[in-house]
N, C-alpha and C. Protein backbone atom coordinates (compact mmCIF):
# COMPACT_ATOMS: atom_id res chain seq x y z
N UNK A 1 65.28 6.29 77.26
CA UNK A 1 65.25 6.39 75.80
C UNK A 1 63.84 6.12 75.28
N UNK A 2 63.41 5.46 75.84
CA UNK A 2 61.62 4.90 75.14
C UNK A 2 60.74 5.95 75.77
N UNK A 3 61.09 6.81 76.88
CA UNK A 3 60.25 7.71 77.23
C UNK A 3 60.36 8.91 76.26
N UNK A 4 61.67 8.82 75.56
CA UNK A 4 61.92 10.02 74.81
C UNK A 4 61.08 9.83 73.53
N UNK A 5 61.55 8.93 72.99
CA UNK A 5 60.96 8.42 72.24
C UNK A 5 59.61 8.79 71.86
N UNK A 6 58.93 8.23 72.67
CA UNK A 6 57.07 8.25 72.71
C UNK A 6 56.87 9.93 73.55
N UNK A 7 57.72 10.53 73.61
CA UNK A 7 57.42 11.88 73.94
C UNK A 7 57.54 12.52 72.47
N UNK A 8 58.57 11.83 71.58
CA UNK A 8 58.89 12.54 70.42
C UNK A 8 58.10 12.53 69.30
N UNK A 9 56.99 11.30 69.83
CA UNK A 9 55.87 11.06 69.12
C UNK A 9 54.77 11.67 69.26
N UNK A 10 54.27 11.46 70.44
CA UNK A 10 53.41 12.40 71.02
C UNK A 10 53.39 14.26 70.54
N UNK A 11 54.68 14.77 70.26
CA UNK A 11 55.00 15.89 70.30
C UNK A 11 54.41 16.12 68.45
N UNK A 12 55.01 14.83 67.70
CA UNK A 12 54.77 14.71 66.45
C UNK A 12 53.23 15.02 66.11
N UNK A 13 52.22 14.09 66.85
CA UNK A 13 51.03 14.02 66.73
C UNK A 13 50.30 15.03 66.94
N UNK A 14 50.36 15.73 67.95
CA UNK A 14 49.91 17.05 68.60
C UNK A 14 50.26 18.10 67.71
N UNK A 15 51.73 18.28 67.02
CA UNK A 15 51.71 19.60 65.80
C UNK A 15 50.94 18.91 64.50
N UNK A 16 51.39 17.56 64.15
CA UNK A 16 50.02 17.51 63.14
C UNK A 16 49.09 17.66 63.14
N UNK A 17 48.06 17.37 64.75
CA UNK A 17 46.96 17.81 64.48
C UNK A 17 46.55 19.34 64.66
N UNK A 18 47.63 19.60 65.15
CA UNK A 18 47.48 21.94 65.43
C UNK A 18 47.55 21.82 63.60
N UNK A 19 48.43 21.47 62.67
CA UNK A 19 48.83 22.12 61.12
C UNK A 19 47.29 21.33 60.48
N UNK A 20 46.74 20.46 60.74
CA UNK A 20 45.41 19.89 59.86
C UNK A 20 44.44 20.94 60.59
N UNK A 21 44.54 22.00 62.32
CA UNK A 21 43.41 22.15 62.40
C UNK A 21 43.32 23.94 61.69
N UNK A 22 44.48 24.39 61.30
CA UNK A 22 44.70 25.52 60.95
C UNK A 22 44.61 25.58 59.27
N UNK A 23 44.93 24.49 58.57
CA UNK A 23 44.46 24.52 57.33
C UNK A 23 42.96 24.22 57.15
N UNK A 24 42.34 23.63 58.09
CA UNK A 24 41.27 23.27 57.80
C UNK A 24 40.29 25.05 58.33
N UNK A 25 40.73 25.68 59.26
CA UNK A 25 40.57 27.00 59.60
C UNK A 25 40.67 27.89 58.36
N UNK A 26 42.18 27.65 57.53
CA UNK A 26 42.52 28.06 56.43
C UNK A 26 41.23 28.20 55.61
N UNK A 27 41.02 26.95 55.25
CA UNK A 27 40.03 26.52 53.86
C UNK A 27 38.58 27.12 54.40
N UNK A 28 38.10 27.12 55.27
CA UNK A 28 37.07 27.56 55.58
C UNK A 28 36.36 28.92 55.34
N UNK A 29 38.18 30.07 55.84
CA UNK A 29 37.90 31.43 55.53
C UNK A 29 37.83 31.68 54.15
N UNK A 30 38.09 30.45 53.34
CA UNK A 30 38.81 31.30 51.74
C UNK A 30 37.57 30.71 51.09
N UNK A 31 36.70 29.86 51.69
CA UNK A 31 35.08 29.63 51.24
C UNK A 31 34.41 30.58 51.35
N UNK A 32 34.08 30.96 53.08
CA UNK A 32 33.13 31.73 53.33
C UNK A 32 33.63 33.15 52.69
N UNK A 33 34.97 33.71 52.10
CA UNK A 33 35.10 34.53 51.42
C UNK A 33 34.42 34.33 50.23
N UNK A 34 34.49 33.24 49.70
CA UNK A 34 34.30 32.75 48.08
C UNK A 34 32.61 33.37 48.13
N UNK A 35 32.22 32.83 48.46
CA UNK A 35 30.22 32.65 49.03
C UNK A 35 29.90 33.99 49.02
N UNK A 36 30.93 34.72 49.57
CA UNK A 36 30.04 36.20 49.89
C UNK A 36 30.49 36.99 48.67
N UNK A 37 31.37 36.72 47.90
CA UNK A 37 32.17 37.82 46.53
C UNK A 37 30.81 37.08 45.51
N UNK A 38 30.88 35.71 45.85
CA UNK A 38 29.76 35.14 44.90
C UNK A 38 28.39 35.96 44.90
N UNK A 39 28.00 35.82 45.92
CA UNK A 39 26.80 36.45 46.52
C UNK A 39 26.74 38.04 45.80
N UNK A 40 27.77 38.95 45.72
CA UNK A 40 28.03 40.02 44.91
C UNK A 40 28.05 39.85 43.51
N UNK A 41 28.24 38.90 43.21
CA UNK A 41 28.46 39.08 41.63
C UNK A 41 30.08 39.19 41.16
N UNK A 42 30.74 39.24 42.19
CA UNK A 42 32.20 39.33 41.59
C UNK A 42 32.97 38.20 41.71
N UNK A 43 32.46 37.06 40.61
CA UNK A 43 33.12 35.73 40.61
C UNK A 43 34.38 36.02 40.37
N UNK A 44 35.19 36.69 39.39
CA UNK A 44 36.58 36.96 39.30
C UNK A 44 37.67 37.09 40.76
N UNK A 45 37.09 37.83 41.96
CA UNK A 45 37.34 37.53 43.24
C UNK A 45 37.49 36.39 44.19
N UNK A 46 36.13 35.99 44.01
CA UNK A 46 35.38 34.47 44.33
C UNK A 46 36.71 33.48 43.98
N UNK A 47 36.62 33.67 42.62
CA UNK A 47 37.74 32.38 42.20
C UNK A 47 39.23 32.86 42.81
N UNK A 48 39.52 34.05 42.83
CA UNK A 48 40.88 34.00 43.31
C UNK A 48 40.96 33.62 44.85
N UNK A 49 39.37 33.81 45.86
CA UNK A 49 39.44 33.31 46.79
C UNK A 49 39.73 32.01 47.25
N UNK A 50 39.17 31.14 46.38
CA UNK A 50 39.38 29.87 46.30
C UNK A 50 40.27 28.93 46.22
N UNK A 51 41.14 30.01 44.82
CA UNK A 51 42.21 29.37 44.33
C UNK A 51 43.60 29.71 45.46
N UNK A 52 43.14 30.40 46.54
CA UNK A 52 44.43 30.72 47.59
C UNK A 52 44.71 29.23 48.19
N UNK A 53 43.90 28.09 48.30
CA UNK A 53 43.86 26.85 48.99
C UNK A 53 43.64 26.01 48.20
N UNK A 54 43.97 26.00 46.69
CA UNK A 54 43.68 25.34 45.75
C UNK A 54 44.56 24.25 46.07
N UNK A 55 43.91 23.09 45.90
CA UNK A 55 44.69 21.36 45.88
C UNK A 55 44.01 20.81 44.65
N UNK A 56 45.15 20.57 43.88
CA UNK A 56 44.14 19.74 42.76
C UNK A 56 43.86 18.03 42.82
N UNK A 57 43.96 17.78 43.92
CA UNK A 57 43.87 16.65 44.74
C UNK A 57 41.70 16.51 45.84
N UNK A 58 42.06 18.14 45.57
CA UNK A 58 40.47 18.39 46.29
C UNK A 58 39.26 17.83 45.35
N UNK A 59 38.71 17.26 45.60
CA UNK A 59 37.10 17.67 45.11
C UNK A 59 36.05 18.75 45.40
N UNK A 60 36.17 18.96 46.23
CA UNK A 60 35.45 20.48 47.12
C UNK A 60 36.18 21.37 45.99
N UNK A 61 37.26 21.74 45.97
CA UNK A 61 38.11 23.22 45.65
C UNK A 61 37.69 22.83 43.83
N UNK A 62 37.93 21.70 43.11
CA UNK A 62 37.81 21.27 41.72
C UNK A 62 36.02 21.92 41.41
N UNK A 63 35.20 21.49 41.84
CA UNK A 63 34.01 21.59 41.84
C UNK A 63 33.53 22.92 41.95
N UNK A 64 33.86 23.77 43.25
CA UNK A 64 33.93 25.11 43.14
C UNK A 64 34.28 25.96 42.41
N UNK A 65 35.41 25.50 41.70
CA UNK A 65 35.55 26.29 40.41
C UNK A 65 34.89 26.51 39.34
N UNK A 66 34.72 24.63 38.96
CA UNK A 66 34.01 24.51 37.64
C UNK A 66 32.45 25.35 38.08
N UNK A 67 32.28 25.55 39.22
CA UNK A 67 30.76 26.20 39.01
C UNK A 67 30.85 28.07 39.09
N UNK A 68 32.35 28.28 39.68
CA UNK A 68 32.52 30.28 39.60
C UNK A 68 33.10 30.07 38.06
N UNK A 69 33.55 29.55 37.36
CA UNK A 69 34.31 29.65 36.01
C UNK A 69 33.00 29.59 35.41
N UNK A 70 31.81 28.58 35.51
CA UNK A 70 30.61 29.19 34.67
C UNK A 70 29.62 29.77 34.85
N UNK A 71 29.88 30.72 36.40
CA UNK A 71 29.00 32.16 36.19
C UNK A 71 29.92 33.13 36.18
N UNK A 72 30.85 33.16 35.58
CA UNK A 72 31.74 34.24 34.75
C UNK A 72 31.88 34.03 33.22
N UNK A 73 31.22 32.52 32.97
CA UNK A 73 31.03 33.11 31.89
C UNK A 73 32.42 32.07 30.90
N UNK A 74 33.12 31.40 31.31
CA UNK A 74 34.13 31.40 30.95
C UNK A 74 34.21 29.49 31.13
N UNK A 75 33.21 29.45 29.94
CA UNK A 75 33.11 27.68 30.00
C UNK A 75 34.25 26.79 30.18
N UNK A 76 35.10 26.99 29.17
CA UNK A 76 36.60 25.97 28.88
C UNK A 76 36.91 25.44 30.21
N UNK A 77 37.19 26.78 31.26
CA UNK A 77 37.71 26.32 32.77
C UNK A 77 36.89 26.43 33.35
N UNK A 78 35.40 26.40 33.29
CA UNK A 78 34.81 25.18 34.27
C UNK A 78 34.49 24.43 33.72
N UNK A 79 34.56 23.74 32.42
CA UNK A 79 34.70 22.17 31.95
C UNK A 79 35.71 21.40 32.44
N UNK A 80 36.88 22.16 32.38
CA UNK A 80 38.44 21.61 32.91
C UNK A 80 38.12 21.25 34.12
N UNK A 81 37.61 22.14 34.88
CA UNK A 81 37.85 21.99 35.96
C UNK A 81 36.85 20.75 36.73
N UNK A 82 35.31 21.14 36.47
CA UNK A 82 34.38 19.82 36.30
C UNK A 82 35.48 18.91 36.21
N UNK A 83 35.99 18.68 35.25
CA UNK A 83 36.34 16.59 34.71
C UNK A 83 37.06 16.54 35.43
N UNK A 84 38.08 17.74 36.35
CA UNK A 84 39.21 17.11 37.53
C UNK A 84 38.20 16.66 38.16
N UNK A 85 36.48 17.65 38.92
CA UNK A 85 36.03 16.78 40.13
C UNK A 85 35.79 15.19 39.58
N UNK A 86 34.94 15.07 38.12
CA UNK A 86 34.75 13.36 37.77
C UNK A 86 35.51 12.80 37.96
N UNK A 87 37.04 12.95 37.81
CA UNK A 87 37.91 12.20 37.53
C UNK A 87 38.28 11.97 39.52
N UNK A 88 38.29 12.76 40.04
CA UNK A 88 38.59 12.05 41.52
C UNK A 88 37.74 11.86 42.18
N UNK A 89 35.91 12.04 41.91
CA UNK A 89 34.55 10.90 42.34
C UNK A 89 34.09 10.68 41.20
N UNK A 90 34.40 9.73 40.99
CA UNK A 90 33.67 8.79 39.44
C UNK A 90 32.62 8.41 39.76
N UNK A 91 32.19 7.99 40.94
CA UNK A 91 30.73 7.54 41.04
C UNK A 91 29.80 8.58 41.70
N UNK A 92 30.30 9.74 42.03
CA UNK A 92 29.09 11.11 41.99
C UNK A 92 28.70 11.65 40.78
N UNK A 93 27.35 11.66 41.12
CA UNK A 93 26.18 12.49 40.11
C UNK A 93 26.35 13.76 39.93
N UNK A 94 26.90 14.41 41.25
CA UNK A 94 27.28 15.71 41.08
C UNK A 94 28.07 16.39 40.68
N UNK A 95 28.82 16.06 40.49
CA UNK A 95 30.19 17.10 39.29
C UNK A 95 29.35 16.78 37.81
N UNK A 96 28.81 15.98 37.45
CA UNK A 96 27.93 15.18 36.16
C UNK A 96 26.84 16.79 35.68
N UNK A 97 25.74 16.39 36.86
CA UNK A 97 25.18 17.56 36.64
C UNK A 97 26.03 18.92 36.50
N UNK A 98 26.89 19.34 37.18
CA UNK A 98 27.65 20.45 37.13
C UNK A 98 28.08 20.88 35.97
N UNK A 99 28.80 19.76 35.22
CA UNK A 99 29.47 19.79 34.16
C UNK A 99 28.63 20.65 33.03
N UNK A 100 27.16 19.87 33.02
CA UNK A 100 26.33 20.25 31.73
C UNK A 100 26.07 21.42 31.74
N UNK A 101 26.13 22.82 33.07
CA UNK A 101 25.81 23.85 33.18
C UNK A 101 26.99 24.49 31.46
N UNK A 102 27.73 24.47 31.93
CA UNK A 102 28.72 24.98 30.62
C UNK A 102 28.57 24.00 29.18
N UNK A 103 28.35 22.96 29.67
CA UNK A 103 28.50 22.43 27.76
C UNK A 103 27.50 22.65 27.12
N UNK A 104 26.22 22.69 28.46
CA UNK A 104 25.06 23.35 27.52
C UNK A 104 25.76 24.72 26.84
N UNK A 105 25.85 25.61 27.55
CA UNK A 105 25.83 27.12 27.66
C UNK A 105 26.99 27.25 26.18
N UNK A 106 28.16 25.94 26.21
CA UNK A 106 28.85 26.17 25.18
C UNK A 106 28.54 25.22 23.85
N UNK A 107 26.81 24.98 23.64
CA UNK A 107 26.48 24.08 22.87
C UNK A 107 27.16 22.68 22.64
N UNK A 108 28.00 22.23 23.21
CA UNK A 108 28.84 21.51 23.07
C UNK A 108 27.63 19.79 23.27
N UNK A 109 27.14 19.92 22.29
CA UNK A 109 25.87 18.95 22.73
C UNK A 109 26.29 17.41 22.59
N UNK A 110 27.40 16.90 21.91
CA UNK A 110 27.40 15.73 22.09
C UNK A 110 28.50 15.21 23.24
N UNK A 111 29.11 16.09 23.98
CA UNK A 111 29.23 16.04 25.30
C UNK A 111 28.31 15.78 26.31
N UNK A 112 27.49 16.80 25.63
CA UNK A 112 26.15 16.78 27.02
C UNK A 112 25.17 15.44 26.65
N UNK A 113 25.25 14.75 25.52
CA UNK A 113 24.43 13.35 25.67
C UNK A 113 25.63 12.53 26.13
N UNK A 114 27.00 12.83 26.44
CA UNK A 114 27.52 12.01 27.11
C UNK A 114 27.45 11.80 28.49
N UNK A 115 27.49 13.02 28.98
CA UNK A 115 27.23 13.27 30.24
C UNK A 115 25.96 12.93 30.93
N UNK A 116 24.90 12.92 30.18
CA UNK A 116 23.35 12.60 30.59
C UNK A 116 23.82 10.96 30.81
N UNK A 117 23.89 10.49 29.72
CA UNK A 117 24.09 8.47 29.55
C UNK A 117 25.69 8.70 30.61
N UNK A 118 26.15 9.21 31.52
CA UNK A 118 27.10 8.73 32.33
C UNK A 118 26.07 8.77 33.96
N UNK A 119 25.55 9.81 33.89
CA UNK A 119 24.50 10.25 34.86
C UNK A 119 23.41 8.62 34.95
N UNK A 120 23.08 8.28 34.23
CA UNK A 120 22.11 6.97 33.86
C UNK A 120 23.01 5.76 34.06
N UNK A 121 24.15 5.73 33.87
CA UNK A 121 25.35 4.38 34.05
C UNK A 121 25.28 4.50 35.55
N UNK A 122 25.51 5.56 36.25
CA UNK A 122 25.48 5.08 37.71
C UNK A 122 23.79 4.94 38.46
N UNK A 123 23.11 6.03 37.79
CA UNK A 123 21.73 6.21 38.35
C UNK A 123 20.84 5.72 37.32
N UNK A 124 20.16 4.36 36.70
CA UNK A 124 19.64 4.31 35.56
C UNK A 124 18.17 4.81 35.59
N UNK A 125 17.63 5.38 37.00
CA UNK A 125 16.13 5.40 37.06
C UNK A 125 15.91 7.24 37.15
N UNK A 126 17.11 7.55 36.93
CA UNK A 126 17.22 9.12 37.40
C UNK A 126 16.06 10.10 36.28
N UNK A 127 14.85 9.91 36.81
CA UNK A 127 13.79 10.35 35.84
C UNK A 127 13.99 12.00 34.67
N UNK A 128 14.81 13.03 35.93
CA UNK A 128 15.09 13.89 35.22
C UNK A 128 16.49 13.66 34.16
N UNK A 129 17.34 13.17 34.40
CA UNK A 129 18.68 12.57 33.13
C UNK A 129 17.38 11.95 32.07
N UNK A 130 16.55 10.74 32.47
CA UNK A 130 15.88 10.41 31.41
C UNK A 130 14.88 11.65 30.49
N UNK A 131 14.35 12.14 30.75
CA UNK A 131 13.53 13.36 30.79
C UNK A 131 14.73 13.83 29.35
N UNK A 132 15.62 14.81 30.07
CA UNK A 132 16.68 15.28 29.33
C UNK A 132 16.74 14.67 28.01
N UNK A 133 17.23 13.67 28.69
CA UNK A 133 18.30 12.65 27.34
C UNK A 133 16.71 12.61 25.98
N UNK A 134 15.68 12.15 26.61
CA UNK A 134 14.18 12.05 25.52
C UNK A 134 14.53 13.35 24.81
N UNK A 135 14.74 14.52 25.45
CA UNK A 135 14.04 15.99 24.74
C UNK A 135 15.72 16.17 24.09
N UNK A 136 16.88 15.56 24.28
CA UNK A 136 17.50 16.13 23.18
C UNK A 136 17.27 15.33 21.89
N UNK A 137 17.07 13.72 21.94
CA UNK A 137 16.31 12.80 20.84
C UNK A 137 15.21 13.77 20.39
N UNK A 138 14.12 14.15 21.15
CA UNK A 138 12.91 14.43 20.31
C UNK A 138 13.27 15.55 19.56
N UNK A 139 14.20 16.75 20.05
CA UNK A 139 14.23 18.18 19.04
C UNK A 139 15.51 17.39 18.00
N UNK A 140 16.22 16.32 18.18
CA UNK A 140 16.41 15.93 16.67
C UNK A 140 15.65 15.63 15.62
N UNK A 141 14.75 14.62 16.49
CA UNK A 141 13.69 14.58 15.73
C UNK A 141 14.03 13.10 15.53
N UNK A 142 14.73 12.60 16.51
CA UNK A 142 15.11 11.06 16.56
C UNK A 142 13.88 10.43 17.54
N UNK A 143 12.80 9.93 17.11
CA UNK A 143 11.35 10.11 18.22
C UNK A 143 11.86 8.36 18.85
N UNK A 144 12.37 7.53 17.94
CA UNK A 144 12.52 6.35 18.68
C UNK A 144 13.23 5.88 19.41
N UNK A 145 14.34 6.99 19.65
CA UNK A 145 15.59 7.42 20.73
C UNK A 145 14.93 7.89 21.83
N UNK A 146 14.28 8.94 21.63
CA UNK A 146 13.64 9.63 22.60
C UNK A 146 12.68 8.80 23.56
N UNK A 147 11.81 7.85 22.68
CA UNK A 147 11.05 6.99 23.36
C UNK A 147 11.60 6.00 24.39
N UNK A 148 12.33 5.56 24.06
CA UNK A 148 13.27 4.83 25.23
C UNK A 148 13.46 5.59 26.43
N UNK A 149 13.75 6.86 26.32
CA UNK A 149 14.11 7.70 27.87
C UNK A 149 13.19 8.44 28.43
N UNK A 150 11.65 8.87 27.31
CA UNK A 150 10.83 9.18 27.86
C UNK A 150 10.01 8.17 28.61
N UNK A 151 9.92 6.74 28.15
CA UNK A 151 9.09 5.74 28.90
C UNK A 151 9.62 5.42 30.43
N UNK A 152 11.04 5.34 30.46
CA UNK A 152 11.46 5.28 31.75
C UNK A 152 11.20 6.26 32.53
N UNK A 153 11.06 7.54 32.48
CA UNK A 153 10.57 9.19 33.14
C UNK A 153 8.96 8.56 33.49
N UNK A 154 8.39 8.21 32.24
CA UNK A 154 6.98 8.66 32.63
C UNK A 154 6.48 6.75 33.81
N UNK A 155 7.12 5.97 33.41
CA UNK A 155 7.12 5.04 34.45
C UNK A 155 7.06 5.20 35.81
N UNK A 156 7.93 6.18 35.71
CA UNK A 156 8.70 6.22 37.17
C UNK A 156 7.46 7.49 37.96
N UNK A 157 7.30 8.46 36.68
CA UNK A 157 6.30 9.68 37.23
C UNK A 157 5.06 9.77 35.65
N UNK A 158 4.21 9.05 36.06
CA UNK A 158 2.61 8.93 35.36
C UNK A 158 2.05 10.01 35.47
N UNK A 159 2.17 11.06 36.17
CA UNK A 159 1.00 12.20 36.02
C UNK A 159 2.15 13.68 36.05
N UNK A 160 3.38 13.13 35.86
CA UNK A 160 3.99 14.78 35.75
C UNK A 160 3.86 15.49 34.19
N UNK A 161 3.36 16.41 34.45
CA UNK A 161 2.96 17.60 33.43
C UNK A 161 4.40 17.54 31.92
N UNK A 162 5.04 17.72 32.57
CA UNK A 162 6.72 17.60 31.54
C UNK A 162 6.16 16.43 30.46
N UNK A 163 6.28 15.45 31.53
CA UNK A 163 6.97 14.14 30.93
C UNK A 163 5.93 13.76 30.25
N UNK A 164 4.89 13.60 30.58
CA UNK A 164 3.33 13.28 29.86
C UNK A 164 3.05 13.82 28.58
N UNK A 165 2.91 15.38 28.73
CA UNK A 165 2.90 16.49 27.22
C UNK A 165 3.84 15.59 26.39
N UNK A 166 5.16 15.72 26.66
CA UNK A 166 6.37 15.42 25.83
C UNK A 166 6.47 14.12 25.30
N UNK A 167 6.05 12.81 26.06
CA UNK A 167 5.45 11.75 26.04
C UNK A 167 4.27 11.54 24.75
N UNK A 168 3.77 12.26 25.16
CA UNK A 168 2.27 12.70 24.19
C UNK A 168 2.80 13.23 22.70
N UNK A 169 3.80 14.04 22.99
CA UNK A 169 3.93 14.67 21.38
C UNK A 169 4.74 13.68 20.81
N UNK A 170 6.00 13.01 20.95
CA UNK A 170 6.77 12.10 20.90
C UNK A 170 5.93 10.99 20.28
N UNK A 171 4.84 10.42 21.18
CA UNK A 171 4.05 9.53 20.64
C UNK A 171 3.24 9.56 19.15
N UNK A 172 2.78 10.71 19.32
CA UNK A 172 2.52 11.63 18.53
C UNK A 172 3.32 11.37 17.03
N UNK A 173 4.15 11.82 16.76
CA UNK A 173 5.02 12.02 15.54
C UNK A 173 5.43 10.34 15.56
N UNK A 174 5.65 9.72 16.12
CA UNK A 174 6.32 8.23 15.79
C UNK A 174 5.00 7.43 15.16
N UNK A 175 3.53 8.03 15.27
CA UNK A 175 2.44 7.26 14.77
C UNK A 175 1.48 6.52 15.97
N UNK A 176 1.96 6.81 17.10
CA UNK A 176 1.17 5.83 18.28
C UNK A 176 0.23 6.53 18.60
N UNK A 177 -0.92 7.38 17.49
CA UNK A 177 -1.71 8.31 17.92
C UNK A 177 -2.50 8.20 19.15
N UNK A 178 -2.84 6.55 19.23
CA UNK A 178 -3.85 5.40 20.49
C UNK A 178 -3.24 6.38 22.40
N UNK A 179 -1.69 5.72 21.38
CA UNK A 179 -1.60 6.62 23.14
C UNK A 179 -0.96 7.63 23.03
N UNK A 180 -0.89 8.65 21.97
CA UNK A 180 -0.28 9.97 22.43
C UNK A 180 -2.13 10.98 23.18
N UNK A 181 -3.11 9.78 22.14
CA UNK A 181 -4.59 10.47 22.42
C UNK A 181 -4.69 10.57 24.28
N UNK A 182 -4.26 8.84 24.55
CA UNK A 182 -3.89 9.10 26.27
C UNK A 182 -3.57 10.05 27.33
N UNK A 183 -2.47 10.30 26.94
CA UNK A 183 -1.47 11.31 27.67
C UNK A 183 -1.66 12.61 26.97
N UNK A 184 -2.17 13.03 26.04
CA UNK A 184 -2.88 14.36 25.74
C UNK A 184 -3.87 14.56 26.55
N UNK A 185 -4.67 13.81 26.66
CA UNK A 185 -6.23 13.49 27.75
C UNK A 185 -5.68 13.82 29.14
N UNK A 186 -4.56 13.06 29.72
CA UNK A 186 -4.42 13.21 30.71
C UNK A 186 -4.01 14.28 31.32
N UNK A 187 -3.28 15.31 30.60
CA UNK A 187 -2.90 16.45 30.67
C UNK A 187 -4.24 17.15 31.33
N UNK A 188 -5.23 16.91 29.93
CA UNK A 188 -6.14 18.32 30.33
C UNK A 188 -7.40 17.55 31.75
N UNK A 189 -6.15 16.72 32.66
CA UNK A 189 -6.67 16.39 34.22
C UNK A 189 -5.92 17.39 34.95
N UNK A 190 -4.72 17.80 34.39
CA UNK A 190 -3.76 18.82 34.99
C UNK A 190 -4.32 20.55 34.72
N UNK A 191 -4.30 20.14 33.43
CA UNK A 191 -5.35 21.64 32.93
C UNK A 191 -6.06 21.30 32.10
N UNK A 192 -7.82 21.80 31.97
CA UNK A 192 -8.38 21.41 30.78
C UNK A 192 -8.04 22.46 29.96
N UNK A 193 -7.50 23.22 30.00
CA UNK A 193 -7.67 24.46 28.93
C UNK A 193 -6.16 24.19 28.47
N UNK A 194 -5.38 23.13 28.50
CA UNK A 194 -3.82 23.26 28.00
C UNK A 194 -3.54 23.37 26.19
N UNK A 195 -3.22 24.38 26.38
CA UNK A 195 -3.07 24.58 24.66
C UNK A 195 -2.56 23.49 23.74
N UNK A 196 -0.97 23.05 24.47
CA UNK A 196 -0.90 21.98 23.64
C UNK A 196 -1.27 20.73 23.66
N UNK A 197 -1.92 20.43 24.30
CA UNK A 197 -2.73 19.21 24.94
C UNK A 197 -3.44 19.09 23.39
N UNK A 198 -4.62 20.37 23.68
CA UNK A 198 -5.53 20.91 22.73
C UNK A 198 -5.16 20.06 21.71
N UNK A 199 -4.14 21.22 21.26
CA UNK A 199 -3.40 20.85 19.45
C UNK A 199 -3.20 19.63 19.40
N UNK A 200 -2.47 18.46 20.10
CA UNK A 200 -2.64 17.57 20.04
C UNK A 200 -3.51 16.42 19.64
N UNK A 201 -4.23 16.65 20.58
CA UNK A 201 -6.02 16.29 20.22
C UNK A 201 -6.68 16.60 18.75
N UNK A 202 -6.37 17.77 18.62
CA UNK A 202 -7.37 18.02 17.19
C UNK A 202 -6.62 17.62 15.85
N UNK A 203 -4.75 17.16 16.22
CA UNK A 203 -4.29 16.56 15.36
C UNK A 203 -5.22 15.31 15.01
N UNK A 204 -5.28 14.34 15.97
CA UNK A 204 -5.22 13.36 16.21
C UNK A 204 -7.10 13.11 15.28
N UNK A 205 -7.04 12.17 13.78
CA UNK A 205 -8.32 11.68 13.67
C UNK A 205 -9.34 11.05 14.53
């Protein structure tokens, strides 16, 4: 009886692992299908490839969507689909970034300063989220919002071209002419001939 037993187990173990190695065979073909319809341009395919092995339990299959749903064009469901991947890795950056591809695309902008400040709750030094988060403050025209997320960017990176200019103009309009004169200067170490560097400068008494 105990030989049967542990034969009946054994027998158990061996078809579970044949049914995990054939779905996992499964999921593989209905990717490398996905990849190549992608690769064509026919996301409408792509996604039905995908969705043949759809688990909404996946993060892989959730994620894949939200990114063929927004190169078709068709924000709502890859937002939906994005917040399933957040919602089952809360502490990846990557469904985060993913997400903003569509809320940009669907202006949906005070989403997307949510999403930047969720990106910064797990990663607070993440120079490009800071970067971001400054330039949607500065085209409000909120410069002392902006300053907070541009100082952490340019901390972290002192001579990048982005962050410096933007840094510079920012400084600029809030009245810190002392050091927007700085980081205008420093620019034209990157280029002397930078136009807005220039303008900057000849603002500046």
């Amino acid at each position: 009886m105990e030989f049967l037993k542990k034969s009946l187990i054994a027998a158990t173990i061996v078809f579970s692992l044949n049914t995990i190695a054939q779905d996992s065979k499964t999921q593989q073909a209905a990717y490398a299908k996905s990849y190549g319809l992608e690769a064509k341009g026919e996301y409408a395919d792509a996604i039905r490839a995908v969705k043949e092995v759809y688990n909404e339990s996946s993060y892989t299959v959730n994620v894949r969507l939200g990114w063929l749903y927004y190169l078709q064009q068709n924000y709502e469901s890859s937002i939906a689909y994005y917040n399933k991947a957040i919602k089952l890795m809360p502490a990846a950056v990557e469904p985060l970034w993913g997400i903003l591809n569509p809320l940009v695309a669907a202006e949906k902008w005070t989403e997307v300063d949510k999403t930047y400040l969720m990106i910064l709750k797990i990663d607070p030094k993440n120079s490009t989220a800071n970067y971001k988060l400054g330039m949607v403050y500065y085209y409000r025209k909120n410069y002392s919002a902006a300053k907070k997320y541009f100082d952490i960017a340019l901390n972290l990176y002192p001579f990048d071209y982005n962050i410096v200019l933007m840094s510079g103009w920012n400084n600029y309009f809030l009245g810190k002419t002392a050091e927007a004169k700085t980081l205008f200067n420093k620019i034209l170490l990157i280029d002397q001939n930078d136009a807005s560097a220039l303008e900057g400068l000849s603002l500046i008494k």
